[in-house]
C-alpha atoms as a PDB file:
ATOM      1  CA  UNK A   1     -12.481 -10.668   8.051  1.00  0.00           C
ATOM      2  CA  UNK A   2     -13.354  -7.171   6.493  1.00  0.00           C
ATOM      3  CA  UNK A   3     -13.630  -6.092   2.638  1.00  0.00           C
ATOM      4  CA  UNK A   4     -13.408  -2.411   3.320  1.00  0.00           C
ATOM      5  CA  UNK A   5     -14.177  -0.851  -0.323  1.00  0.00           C
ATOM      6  CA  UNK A   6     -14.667   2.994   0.742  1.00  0.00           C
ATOM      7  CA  UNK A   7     -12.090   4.989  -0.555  1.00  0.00           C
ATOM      8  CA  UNK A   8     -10.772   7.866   2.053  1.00  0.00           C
ATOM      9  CA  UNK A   9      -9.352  11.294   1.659  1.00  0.00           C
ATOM     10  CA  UNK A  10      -8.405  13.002   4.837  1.00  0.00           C
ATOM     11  CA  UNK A  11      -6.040  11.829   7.862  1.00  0.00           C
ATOM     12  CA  UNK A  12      -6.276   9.033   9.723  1.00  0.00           C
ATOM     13  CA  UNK A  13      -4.015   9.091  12.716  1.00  0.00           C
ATOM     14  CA  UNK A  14      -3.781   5.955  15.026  1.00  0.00           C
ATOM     15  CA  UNK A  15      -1.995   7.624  17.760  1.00  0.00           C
ATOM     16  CA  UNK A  16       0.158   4.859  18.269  1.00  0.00           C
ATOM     17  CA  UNK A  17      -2.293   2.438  18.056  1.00  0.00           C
ATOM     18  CA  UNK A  18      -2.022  -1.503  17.357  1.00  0.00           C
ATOM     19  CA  UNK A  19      -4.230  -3.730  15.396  1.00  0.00           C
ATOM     20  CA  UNK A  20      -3.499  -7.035  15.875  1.00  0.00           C
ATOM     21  CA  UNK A  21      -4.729  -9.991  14.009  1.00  0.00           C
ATOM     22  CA  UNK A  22      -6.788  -8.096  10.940  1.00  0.00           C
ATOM     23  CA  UNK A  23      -7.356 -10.312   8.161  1.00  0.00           C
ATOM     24  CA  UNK A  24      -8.759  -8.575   4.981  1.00  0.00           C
ATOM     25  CA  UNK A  25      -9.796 -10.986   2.237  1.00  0.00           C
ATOM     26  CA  UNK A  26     -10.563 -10.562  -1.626  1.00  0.00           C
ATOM     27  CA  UNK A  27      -8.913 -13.669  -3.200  1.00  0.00           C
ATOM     28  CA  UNK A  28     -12.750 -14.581  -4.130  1.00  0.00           C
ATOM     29  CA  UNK A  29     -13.554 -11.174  -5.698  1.00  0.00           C
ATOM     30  CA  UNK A  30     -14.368 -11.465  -9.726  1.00  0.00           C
ATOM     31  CA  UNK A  31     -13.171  -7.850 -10.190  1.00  0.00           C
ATOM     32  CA  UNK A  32     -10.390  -6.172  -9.753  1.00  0.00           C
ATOM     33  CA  UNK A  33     -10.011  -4.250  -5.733  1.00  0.00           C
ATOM     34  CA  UNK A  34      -7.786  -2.418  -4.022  1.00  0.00           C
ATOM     35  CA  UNK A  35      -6.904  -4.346  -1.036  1.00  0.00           C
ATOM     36  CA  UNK A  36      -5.693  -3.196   2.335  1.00  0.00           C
ATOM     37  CA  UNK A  37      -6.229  -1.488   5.562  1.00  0.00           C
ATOM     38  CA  UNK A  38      -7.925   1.339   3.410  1.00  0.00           C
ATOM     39  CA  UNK A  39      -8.243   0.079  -0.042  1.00  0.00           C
ATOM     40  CA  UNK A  40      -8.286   3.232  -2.109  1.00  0.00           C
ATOM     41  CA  UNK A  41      -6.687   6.354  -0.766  1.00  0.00           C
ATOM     42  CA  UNK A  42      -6.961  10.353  -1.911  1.00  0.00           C
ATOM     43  CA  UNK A  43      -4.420  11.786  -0.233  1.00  0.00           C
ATOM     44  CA  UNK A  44      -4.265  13.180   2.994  1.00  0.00           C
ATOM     45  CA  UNK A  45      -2.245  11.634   5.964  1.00  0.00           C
ATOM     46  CA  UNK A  46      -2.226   7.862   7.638  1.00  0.00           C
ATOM     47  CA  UNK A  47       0.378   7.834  10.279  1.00  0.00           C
ATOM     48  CA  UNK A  48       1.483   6.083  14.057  1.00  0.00           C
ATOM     49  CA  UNK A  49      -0.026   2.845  13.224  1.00  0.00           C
ATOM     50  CA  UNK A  50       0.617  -0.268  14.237  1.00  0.00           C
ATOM     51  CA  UNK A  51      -0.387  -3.694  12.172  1.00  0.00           C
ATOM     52  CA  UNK A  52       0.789  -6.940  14.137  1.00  0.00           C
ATOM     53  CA  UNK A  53      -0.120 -10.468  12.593  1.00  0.00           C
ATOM     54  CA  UNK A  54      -1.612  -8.918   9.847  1.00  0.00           C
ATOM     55  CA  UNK A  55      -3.002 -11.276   6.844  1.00  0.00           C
ATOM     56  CA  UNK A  56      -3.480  -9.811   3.472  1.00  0.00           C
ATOM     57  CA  UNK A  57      -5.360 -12.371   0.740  1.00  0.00           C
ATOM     58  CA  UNK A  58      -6.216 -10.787  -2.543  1.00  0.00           C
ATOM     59  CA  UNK A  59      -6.714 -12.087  -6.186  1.00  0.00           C
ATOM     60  CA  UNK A  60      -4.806  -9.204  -7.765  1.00  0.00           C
ATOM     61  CA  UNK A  61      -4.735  -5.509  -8.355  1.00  0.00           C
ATOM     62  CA  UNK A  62      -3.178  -3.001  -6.469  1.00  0.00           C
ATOM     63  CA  UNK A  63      -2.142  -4.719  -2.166  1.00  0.00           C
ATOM     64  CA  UNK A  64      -0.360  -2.944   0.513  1.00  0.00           C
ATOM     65  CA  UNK A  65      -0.798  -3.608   4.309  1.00  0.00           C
ATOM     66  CA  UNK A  66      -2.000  -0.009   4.701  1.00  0.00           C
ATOM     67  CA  UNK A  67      -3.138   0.852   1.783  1.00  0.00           C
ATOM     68  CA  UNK A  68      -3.837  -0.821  -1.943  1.00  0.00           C
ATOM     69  CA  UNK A  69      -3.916   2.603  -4.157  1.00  0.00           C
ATOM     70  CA  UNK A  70      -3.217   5.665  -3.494  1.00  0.00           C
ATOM     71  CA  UNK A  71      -5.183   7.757  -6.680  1.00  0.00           C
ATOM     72  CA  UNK A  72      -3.432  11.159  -6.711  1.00  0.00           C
ATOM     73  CA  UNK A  73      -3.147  13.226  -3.729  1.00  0.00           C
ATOM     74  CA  UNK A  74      -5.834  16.036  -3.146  1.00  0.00           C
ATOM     75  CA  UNK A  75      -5.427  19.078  -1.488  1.00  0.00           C
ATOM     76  CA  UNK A  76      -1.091  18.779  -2.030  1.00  0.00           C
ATOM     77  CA  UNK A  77      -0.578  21.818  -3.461  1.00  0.00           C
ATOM     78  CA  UNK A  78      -1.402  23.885  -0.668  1.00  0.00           C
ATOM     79  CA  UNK A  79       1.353  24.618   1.813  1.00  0.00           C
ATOM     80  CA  UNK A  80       1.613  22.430   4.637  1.00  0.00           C
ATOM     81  CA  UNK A  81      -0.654  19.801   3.050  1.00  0.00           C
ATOM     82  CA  UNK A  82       1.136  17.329   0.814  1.00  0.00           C
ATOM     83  CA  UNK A  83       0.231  14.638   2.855  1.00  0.00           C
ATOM     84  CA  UNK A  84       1.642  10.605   2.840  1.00  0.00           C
ATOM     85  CA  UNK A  85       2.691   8.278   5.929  1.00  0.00           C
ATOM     86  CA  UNK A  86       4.298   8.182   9.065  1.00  0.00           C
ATOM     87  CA  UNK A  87       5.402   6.273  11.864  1.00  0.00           C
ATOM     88  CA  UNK A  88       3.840   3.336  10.711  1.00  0.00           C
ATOM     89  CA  UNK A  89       4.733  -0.474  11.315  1.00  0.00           C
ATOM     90  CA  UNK A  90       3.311  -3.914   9.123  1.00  0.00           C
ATOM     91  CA  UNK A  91       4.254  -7.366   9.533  1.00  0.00           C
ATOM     92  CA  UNK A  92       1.830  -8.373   7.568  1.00  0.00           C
ATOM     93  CA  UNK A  93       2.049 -11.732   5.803  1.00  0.00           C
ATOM     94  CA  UNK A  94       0.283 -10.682   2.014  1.00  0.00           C
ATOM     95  CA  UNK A  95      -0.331 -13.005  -0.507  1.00  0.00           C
ATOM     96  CA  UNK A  96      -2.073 -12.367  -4.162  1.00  0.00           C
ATOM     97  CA  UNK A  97      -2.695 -15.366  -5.863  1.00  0.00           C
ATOM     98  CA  UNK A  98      -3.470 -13.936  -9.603  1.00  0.00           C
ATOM     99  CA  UNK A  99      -1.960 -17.706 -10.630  1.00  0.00           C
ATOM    100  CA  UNK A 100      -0.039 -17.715 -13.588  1.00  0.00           C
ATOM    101  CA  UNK A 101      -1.556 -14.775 -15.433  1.00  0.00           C
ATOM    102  CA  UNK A 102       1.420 -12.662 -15.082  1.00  0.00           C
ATOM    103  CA  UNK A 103      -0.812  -9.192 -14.772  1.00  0.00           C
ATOM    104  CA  UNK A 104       0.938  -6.308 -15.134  1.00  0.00           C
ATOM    105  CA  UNK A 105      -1.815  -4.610 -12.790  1.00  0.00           C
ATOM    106  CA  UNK A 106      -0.540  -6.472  -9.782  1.00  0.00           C
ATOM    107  CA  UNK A 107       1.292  -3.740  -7.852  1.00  0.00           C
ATOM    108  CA  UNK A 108       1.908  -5.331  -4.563  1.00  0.00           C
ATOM    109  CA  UNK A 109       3.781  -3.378  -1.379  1.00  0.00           C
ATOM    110  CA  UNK A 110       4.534  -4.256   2.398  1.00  0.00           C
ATOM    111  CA  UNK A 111       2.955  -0.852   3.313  1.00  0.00           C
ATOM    112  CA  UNK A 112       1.234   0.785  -0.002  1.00  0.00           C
ATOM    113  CA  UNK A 113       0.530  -1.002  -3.500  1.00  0.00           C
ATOM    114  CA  UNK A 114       0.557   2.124  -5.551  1.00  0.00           C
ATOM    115  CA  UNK A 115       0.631   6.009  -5.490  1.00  0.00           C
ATOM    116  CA  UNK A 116      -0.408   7.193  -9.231  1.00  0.00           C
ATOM    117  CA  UNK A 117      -1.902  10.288 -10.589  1.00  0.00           C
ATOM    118  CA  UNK A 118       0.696  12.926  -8.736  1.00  0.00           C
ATOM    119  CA  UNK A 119       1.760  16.235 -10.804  1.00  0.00           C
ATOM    120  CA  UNK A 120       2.820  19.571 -10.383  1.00  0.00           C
ATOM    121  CA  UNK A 121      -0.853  20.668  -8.392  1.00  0.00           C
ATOM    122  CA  UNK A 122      -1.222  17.353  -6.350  1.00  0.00           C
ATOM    123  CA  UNK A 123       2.751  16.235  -5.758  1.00  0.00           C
ATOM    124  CA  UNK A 124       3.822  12.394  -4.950  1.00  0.00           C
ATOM    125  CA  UNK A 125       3.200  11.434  -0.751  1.00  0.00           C
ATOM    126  CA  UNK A 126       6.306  11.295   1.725  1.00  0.00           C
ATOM    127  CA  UNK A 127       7.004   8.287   3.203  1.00  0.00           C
ATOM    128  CA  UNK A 128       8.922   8.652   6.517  1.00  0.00           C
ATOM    129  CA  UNK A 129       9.713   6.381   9.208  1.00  0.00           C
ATOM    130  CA  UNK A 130       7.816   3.590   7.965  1.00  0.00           C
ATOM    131  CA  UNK A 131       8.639  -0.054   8.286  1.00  0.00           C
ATOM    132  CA  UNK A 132       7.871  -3.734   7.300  1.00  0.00           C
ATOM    133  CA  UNK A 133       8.562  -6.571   8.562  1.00  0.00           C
ATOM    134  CA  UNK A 134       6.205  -9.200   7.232  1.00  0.00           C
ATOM    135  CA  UNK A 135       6.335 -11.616   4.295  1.00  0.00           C
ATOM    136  CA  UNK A 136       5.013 -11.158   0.788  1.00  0.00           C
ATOM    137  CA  UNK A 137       4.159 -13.333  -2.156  1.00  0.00           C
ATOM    138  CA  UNK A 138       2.800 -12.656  -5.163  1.00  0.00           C
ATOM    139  CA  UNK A 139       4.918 -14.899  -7.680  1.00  0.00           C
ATOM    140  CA  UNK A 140       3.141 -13.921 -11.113  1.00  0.00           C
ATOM    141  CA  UNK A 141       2.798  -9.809  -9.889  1.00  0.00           C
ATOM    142  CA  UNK A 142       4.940  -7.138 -11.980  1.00  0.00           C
ATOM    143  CA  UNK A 143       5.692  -4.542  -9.516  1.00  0.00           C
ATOM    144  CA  UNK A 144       6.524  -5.510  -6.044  1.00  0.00           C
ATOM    145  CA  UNK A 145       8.389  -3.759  -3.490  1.00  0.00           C
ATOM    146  CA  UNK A 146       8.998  -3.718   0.291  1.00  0.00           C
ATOM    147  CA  UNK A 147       7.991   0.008   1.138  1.00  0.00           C
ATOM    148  CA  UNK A 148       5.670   1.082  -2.015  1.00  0.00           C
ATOM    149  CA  UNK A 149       4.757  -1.604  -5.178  1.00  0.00           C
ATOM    150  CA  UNK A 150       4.791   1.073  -7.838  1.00  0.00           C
ATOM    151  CA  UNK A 151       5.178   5.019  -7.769  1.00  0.00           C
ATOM    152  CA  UNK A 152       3.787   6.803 -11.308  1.00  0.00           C
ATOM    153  CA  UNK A 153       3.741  10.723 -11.541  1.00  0.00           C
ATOM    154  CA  UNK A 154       4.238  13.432 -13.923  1.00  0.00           C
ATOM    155  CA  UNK A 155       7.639  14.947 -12.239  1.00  0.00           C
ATOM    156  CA  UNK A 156       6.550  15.087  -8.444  1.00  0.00           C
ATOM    157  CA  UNK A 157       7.640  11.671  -7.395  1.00  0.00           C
ATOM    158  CA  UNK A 158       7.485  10.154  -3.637  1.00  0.00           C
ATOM    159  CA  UNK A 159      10.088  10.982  -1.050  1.00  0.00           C
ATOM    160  CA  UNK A 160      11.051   8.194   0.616  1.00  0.00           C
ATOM    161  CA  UNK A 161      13.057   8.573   4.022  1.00  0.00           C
ATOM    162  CA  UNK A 162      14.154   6.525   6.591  1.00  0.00           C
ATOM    163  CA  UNK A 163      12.189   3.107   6.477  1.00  0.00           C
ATOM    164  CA  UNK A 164      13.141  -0.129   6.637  1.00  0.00           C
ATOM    165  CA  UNK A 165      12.703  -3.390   5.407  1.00  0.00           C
ATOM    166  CA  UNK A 166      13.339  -6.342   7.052  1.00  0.00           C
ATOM    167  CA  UNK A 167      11.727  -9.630   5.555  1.00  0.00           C
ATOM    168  CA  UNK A 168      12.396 -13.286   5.099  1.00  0.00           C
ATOM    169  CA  UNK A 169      10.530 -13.392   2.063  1.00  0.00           C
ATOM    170  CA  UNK A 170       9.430 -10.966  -1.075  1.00  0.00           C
ATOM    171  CA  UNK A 171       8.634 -12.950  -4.475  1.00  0.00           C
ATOM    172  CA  UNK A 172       7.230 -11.772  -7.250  1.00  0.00           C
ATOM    173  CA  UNK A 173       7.971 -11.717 -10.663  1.00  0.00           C
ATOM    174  CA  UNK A 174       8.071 -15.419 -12.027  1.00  0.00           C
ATOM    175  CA  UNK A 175       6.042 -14.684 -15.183  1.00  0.00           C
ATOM    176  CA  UNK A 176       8.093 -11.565 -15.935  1.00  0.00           C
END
């Protein structure tokens, strides 16, 4: 069980790498923590990763296999550096279980909750050649998605390119 709460800004490259079996656990937490593989993200790269048998538990807040919220996106502006995710592969089985509070903080994806804070200097993350597999549910969240939970930027959205989403089961949205 880990509660990684670090945030990271740089590259993290796996190199093809599997983890199998990580469980990551903050259903207990009394505040609110951005839950995944790296909880909150700067910008940068995370790319050829593999997560098999994956569980995900949180309470709320921002979940994604990989990562729970990516806050901006340093260094983008310079050429060659816009950074985001690649090659990367979930079938993670996440779960938030904010009960019947219906919070409109709960941004919930199979590979990144959120990606916020992107403008004209720091632009949105591309997202290429990712995919999920795994299951999600988080009945009362707001913003759920199989690729990305919830993208908010000034102009300089994400590029999203050719991922895929294969899942028996997303749910969300009940209280909404």
């Amino acid at each position: 069980t880990s509660k990684f709460r670090g945030s990271i800004v740089g590259n993290v490259n796996g190199g093809s790498a599997t983890i199998s079996n990580m469980i990551i656990d903050t259903s207990n937490e009394t505040s609110n923590i951005s839950t995944g593989f790296v909880g909150k993200f700067g910008g940068g790269w995370i790319k050829n990763l593999n997560l098999v048998e994956a569980k995900i538990t949180a309470k709320n807040f921002t979940v994604g296999s990989f990562v729970g919220w990516q806050d901006n996106n340093i260094g983008a502006w310079q050429d060659g550096n816009q950074g985001g995710y690649q090659n990367l592969t979930s079938d993670a089985q996440i779960v938030v279980t904010s009960g019947n509070s219906g919070n409109q903080f709960d941004d919930v994806g199979g590979i990144i909750g959120i990606i916020n804070n992107c403008d004209t200097r720091n632009p949105g993350a591309i997202i290429n050649s990712c995919v999920f597999t795994g299951t999600i549910s988080a009945p009362y969240s707001a913003n759920v998605g199989g690729i990305i939970g919830l993208s908010q930027h000034s102009g300089y959205g994400v590029k999203i390119s050719d991922c895929v989403v294969i899942s028996e089961k997303i749910e969300w949205g009940k209280n909404n």
